[in-house]
N, C-alpha and C. Protein backbone atom coordinates (compact mmCIF):
# COMPACT_ATOMS: atom_id res chain seq x y z
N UNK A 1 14.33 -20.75 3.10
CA UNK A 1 14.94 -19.59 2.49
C UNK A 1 15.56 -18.74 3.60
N UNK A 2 16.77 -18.19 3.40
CA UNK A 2 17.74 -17.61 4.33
C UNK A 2 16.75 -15.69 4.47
N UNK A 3 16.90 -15.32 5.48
CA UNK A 3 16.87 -14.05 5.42
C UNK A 3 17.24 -13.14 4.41
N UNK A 4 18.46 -13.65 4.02
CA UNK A 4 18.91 -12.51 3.66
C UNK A 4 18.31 -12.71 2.04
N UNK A 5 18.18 -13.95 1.78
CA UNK A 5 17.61 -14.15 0.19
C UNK A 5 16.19 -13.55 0.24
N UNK A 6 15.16 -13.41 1.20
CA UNK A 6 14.27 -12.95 1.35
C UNK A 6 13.95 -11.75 1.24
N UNK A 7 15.07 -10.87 2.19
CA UNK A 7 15.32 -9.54 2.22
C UNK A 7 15.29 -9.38 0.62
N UNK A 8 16.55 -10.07 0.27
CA UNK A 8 16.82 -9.65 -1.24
C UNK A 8 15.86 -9.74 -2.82
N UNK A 9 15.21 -10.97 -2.21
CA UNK A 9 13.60 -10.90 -3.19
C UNK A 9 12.67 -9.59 -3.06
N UNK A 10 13.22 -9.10 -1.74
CA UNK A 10 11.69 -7.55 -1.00
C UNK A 10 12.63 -6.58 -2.28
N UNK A 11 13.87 -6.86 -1.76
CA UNK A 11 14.57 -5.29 -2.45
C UNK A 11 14.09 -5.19 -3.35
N UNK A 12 14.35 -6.85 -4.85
CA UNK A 12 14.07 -6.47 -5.84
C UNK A 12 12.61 -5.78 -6.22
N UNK A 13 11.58 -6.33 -5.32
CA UNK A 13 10.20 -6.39 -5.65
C UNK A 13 10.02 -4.94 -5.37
N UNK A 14 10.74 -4.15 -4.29
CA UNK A 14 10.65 -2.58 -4.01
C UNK A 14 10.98 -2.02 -5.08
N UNK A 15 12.10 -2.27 -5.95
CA UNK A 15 12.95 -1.52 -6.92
C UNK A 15 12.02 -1.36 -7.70
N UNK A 16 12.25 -2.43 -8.35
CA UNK A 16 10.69 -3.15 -9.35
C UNK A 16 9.45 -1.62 -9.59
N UNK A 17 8.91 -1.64 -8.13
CA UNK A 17 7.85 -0.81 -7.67
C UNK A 17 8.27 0.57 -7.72
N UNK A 18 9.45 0.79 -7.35
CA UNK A 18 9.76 2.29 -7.24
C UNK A 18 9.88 2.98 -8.89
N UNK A 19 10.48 2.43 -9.53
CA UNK A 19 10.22 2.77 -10.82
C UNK A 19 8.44 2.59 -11.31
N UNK A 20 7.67 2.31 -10.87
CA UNK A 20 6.10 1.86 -11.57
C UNK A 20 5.31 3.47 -11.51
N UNK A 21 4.78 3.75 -12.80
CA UNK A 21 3.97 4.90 -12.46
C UNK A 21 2.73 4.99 -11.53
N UNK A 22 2.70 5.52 -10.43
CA UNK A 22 1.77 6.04 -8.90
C UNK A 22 1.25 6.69 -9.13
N UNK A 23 -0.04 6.52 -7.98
CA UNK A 23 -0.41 7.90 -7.38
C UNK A 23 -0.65 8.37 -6.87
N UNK A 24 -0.61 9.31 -5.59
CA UNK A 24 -0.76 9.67 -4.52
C UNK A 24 -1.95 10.00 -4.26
N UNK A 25 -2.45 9.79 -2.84
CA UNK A 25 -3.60 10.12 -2.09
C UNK A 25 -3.84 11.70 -1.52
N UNK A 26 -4.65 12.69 -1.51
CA UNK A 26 -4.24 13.81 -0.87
C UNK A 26 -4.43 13.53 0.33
N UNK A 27 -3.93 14.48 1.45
CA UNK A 27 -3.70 14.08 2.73
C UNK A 27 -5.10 14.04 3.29
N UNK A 28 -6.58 14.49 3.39
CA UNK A 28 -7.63 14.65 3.55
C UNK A 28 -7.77 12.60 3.36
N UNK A 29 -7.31 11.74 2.90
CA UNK A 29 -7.86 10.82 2.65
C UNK A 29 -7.21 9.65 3.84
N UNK A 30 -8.17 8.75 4.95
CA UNK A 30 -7.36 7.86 5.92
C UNK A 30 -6.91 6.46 5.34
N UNK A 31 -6.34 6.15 5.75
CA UNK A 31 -6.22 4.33 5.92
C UNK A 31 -5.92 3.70 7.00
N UNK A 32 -6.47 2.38 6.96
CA UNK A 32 -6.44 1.69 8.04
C UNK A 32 -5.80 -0.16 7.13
N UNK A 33 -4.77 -0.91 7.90
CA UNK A 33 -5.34 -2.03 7.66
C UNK A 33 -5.68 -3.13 8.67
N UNK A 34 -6.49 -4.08 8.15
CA UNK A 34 -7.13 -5.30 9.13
C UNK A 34 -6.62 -6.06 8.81
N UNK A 35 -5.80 -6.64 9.80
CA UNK A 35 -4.41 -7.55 9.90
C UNK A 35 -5.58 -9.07 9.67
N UNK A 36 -4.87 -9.94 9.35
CA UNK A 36 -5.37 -11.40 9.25
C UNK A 36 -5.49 -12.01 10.89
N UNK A 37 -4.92 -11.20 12.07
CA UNK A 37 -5.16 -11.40 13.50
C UNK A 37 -6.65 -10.87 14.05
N UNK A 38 -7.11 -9.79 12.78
CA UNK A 38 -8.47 -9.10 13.77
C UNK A 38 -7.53 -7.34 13.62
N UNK A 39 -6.38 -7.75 13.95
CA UNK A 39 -6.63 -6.16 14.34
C UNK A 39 -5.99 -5.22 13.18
N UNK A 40 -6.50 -3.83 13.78
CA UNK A 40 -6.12 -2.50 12.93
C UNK A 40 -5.37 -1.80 13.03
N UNK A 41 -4.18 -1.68 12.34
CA UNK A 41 -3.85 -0.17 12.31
C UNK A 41 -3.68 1.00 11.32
N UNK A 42 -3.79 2.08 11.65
CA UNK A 42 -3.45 3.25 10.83
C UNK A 42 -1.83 3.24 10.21
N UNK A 43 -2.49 3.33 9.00
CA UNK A 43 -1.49 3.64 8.32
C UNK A 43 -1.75 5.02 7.00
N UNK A 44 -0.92 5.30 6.04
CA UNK A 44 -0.37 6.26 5.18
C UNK A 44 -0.25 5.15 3.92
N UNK A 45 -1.20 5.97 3.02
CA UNK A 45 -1.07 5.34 1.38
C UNK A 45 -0.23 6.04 0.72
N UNK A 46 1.16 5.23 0.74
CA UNK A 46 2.05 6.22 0.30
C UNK A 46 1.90 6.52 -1.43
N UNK A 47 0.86 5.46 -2.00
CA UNK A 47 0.65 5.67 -2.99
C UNK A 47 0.18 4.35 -3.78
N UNK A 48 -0.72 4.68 -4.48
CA UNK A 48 -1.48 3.65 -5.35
C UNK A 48 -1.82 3.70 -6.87
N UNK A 49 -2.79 2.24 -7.28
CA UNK A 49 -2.51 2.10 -8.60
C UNK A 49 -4.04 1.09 -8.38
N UNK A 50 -4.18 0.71 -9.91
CA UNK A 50 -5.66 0.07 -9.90
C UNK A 50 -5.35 -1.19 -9.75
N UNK A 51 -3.85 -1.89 -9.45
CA UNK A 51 -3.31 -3.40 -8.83
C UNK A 51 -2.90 -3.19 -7.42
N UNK A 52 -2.49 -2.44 -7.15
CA UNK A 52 -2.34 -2.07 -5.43
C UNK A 52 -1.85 -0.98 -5.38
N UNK A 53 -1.02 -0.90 -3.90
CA UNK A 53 -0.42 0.00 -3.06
C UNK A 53 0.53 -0.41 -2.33
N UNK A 54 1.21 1.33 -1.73
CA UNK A 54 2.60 0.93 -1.20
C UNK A 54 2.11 1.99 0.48
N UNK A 55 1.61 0.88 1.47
CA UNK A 55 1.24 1.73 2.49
C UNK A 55 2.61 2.13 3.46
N UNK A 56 2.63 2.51 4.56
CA UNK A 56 3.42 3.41 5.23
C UNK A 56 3.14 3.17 6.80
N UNK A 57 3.92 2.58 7.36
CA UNK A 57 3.54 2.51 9.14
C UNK A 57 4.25 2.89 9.94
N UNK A 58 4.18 4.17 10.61
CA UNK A 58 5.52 4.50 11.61
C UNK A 58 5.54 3.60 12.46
N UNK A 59 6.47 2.94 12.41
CA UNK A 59 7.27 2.29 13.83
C UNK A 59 7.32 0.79 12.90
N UNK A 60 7.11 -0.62 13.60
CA UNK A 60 7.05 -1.62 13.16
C UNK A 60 5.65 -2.31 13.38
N UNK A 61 5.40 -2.87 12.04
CA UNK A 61 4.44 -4.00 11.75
C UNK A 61 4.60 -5.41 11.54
N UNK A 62 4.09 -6.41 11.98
CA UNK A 62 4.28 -7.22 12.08
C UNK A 62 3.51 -8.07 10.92
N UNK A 63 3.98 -8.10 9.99
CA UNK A 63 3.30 -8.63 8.54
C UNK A 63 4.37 -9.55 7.84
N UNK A 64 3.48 -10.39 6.99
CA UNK A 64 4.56 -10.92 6.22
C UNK A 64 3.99 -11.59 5.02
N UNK A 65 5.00 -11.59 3.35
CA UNK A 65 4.86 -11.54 2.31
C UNK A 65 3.96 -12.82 2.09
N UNK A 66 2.67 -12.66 1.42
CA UNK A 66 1.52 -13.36 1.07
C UNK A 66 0.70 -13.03 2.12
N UNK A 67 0.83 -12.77 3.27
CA UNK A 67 -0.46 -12.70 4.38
C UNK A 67 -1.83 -11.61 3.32
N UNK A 68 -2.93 -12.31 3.81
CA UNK A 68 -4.14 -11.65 3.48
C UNK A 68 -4.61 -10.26 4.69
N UNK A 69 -5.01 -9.61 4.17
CA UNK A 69 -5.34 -8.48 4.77
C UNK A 69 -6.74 -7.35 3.78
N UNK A 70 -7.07 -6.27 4.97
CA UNK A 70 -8.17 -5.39 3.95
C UNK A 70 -7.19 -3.95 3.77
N UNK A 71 -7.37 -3.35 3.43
CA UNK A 71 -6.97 -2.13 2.96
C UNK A 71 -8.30 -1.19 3.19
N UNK A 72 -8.39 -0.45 4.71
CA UNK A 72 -9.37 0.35 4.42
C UNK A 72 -9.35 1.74 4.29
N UNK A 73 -10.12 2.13 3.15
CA UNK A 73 -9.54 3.54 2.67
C UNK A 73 -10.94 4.37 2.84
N UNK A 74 -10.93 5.41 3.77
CA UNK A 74 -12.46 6.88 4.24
C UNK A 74 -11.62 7.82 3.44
N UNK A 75 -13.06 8.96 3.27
CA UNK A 75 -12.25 10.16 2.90
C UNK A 75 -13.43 10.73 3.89
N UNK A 76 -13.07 11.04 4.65
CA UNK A 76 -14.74 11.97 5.65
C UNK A 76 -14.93 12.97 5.18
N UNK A 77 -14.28 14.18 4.53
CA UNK A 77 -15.45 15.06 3.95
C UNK A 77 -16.38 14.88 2.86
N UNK A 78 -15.37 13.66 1.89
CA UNK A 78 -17.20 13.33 1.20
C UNK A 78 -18.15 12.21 1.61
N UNK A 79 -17.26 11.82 2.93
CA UNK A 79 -18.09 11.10 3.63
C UNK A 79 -18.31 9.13 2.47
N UNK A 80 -17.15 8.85 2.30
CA UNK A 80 -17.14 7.45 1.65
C UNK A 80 -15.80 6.93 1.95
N UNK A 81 -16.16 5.43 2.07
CA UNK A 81 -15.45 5.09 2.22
C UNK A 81 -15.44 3.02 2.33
N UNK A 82 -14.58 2.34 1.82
CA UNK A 82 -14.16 1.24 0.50
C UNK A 82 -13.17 0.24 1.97
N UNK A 83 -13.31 -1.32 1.26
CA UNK A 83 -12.52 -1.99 2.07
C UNK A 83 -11.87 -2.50 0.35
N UNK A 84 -10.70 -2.89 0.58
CA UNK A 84 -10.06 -3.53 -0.87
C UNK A 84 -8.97 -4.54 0.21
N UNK A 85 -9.71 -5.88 -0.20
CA UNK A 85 -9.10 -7.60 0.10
C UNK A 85 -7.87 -7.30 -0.75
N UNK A 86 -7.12 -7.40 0.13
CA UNK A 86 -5.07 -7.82 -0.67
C UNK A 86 -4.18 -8.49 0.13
N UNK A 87 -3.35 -8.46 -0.48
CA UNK A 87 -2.25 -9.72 0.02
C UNK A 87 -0.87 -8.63 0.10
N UNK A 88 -0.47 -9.42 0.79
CA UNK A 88 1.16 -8.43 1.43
C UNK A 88 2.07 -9.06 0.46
N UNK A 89 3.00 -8.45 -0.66
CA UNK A 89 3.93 -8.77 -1.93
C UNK A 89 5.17 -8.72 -1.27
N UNK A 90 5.25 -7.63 -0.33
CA UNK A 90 6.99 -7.16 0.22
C UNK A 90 6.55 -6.33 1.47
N UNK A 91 7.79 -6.60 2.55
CA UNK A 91 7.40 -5.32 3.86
C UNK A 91 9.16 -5.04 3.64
N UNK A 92 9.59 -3.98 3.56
CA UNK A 92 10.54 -3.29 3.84
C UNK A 92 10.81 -2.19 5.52
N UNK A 93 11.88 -2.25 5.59
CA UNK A 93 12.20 -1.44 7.03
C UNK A 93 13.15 -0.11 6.39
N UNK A 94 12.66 1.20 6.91
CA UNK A 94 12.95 2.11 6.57
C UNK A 94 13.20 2.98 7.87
N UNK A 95 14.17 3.58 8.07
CA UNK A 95 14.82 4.47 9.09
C UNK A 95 13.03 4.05 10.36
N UNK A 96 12.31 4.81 11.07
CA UNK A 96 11.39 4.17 11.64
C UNK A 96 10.13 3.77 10.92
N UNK A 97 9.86 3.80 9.43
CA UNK A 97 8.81 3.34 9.46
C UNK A 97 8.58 1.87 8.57
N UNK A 98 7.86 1.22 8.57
CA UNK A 98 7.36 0.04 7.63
C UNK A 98 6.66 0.41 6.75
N UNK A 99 7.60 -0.06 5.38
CA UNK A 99 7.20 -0.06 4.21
C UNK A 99 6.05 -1.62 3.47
N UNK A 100 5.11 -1.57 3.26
CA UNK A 100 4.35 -2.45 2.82
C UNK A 100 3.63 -3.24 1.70
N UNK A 101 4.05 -3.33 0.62
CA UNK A 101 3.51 -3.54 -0.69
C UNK A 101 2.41 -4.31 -1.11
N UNK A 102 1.11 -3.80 -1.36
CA UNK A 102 0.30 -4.84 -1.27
C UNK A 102 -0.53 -4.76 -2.42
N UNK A 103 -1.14 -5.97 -2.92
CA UNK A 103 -1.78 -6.36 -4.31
C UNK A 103 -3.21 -6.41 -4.04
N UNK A 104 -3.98 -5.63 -4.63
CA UNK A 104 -6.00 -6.19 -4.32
C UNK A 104 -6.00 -8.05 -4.95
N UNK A 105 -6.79 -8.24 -3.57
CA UNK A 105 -6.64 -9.98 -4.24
C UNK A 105 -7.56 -9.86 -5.35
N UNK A 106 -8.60 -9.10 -5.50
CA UNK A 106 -9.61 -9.31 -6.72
C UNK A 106 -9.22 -8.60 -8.37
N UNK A 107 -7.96 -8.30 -8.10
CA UNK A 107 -7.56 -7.74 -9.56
C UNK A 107 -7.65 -6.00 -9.32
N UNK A 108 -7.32 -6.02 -10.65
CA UNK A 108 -7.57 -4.24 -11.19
C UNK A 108 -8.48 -3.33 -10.42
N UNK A 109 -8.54 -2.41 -9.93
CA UNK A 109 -10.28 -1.72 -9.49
C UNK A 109 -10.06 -1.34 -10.70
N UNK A 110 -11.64 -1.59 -10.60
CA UNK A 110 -12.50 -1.14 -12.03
C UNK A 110 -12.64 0.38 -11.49
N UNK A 111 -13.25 0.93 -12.24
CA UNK A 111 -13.85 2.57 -12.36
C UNK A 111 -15.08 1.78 -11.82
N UNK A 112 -15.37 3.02 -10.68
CA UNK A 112 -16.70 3.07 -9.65
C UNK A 112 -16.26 3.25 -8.31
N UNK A 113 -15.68 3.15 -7.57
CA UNK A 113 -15.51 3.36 -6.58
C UNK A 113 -14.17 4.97 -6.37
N UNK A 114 -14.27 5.66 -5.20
CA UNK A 114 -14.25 6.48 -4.81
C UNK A 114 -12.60 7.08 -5.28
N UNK A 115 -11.73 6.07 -5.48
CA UNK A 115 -10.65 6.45 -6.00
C UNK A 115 -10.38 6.88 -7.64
N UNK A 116 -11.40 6.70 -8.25
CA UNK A 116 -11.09 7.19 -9.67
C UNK A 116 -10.95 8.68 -9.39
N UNK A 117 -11.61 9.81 -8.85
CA UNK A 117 -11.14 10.86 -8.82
C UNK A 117 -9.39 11.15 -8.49
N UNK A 118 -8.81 10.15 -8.09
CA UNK A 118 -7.01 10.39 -7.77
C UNK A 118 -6.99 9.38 -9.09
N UNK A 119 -7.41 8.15 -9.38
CA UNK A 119 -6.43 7.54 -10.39
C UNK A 119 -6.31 8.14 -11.39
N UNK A 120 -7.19 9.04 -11.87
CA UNK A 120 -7.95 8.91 -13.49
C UNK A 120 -7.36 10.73 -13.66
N UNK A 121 -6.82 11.33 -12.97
CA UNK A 121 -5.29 11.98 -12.94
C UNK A 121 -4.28 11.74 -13.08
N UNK A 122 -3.42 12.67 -13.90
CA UNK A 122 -1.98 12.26 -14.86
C UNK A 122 -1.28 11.97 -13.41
N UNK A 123 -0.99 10.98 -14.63
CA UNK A 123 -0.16 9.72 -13.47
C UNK A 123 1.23 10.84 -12.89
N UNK A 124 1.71 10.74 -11.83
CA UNK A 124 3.30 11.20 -11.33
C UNK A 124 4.23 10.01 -10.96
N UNK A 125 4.99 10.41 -11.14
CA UNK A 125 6.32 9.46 -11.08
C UNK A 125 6.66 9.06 -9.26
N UNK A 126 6.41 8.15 -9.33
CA UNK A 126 6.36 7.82 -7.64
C UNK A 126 7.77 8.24 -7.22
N UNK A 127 7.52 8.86 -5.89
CA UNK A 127 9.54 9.29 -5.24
C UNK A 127 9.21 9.11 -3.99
N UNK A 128 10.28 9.24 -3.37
CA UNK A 128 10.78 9.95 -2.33
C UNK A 128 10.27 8.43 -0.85
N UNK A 129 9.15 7.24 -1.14
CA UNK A 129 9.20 6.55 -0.15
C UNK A 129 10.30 5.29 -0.33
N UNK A 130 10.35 4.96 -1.39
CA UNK A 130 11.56 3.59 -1.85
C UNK A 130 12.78 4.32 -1.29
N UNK A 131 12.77 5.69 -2.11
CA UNK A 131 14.49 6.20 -2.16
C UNK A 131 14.90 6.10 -0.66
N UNK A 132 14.43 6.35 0.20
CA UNK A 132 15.37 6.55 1.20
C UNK A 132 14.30 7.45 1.96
């Protein structure tokens, strides 16, 4: 498959996503992910759902569509904090940062873990990381 058909499968799969109802993390909350190499970096949940997320990496990451990875999400003032197994759907390049789309390999989160207090709030209309 050519680049550019590749590129053009990410676009659609971004578009796709940018229209999907989100929901944002408040800023009090970290992420990290654990690359399929071992290693970590910090990143920004630019926003999630009980099938995945669309994380955020200033500068460039070196990922690519299907790779396995964890998604680790702390909140330190209530002191918890969750690993969620997913797979990389799309990486997009955005003025400096990497855009990342990723699916929990185990399905839906159920209600119990630390994010129902953000999901289980009226959904908002995801903006401002697809657009530009």
């Amino acid at each position: 498959m050519s680049p550019e058909e590749t590129e053009g499968e990410g676009e659609a799969q971004l578009q796709e996503l940018s229209t999907a109802l989100r929901h944002v993390l408040p800023p009090g909350v970290s992420a990290s992910l654990r690359l399929s190499t071992g290693r970590t970096v910090y990143v920004t949940v630019g926003d999630i759902s009980r099938t995945g997320a669309c994380v955020i990496r200033r500068g460039s990451l070196e990922v690519e569509a299907n790779e396995e990875l964890l998604l680790d999400i702390s909140n330190y003032e209530q002191n918890q904090n969750f690993s969620l197994p997913a797979r990389v759907q799309w990486v997009s390049i955005r003025s400096y940062n990497t855009l990342v789309g990723v699916v929990f390999s185990q399905g839906p989160l159920l209600p119990g873990t630390m994010l129902d207090q953000y999901l289980d709030q009226t959904l908002k209309a995801r903006q401002g990381f697809a657009d530009g």
